[in-house]
N, C-alpha and C. Protein backbone atom coordinates (compact mmCIF):
# COMPACT_ATOMS: atom_id res chain seq x y z
N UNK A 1 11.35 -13.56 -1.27
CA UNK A 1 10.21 -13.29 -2.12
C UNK A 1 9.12 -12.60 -1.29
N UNK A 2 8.76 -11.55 -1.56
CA UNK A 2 7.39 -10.60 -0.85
C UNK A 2 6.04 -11.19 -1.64
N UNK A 3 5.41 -11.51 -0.69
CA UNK A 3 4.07 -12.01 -1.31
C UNK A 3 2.65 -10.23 -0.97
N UNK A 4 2.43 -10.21 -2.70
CA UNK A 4 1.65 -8.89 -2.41
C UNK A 4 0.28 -9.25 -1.96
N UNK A 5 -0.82 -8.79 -1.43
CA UNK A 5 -1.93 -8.40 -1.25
C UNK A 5 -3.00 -7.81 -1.81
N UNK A 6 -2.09 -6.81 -2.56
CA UNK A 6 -2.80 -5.42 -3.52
C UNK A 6 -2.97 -6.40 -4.97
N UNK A 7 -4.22 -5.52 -5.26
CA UNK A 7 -4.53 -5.82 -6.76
C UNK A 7 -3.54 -5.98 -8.02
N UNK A 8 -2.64 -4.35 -7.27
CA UNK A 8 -1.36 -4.46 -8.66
C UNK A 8 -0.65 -4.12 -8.03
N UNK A 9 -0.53 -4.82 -7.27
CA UNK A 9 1.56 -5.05 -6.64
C UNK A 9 1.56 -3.63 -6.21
N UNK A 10 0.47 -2.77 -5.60
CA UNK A 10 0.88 -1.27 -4.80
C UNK A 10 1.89 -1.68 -3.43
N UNK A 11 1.55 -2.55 -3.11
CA UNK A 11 2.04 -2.61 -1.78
C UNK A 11 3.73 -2.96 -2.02
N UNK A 12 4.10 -3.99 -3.03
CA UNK A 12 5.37 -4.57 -3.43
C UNK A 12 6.42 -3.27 -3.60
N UNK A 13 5.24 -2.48 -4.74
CA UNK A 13 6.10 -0.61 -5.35
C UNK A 13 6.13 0.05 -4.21
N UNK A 14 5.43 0.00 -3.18
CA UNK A 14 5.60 1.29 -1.99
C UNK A 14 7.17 0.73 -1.22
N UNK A 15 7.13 -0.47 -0.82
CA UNK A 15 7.72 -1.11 -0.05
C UNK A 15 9.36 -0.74 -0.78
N UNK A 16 9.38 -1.06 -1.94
CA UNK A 16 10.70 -1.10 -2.85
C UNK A 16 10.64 0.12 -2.36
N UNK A 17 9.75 1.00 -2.88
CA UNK A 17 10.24 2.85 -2.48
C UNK A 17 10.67 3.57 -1.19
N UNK A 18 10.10 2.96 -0.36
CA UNK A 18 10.10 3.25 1.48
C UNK A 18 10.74 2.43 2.53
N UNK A 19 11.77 1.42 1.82
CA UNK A 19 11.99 0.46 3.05
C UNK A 19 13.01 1.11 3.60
N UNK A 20 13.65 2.44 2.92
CA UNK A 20 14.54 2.96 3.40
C UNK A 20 14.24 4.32 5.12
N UNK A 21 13.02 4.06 4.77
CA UNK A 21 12.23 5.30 5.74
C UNK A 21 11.95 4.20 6.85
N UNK A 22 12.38 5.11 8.12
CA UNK A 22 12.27 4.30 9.63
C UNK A 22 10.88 4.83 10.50
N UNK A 23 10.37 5.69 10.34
CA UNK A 23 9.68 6.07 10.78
C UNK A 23 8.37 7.20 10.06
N UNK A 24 7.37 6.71 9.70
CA UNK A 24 6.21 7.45 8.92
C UNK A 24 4.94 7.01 9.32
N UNK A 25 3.89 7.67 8.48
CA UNK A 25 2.25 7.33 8.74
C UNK A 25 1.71 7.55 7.37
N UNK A 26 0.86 6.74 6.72
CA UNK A 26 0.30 7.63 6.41
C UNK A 26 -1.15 7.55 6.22
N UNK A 27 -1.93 8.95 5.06
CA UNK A 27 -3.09 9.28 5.13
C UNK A 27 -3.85 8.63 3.80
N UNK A 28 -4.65 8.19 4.45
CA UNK A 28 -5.82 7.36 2.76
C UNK A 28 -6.86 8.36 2.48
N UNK A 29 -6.56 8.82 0.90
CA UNK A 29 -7.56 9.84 0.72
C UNK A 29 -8.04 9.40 -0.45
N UNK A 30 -9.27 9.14 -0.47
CA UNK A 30 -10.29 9.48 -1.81
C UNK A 30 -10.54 7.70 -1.36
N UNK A 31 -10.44 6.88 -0.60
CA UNK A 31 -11.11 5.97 -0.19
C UNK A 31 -12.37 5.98 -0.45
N UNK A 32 -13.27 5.00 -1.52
CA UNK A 32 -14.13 4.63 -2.14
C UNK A 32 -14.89 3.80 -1.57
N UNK A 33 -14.68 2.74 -1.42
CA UNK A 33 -15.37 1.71 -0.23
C UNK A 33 -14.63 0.76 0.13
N UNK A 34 -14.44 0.52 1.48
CA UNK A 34 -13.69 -0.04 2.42
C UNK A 34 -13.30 -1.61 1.82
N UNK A 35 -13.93 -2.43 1.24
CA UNK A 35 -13.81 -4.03 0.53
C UNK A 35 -13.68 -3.66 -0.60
N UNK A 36 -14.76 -3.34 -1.49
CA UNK A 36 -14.44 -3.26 -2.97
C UNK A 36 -13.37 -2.68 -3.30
N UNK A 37 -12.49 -2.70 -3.77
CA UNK A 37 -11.58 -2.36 -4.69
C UNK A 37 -10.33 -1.35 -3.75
N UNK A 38 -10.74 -1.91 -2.76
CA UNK A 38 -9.65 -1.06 -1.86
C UNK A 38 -8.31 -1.98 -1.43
N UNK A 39 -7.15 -0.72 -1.49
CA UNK A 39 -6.13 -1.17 -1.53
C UNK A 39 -5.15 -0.56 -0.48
N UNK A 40 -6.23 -0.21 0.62
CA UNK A 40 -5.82 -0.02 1.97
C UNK A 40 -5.73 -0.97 3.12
């Protein structure tokens, strides 16, 4: 069982999508404010 973090399970959907990728980075764009409502 993956326990999410994110507001709406972003982190659970990336993870399902990318666990196949060994090596990446990535870039946070349009970051709003760092606590409120962020899901970085």
């Amino acid at each position: 069982m993956i326990t999410s973090y994110a507001q709406n399970f972003e982190d659970v959907i990336l993870w399902r999508a990318l666990k196949s990728v060994k090596h990446g980075f990535y870039i946070d764009i349009g970051a709003q404010d760092p606590v409120e409502d962020s899901v970085s």
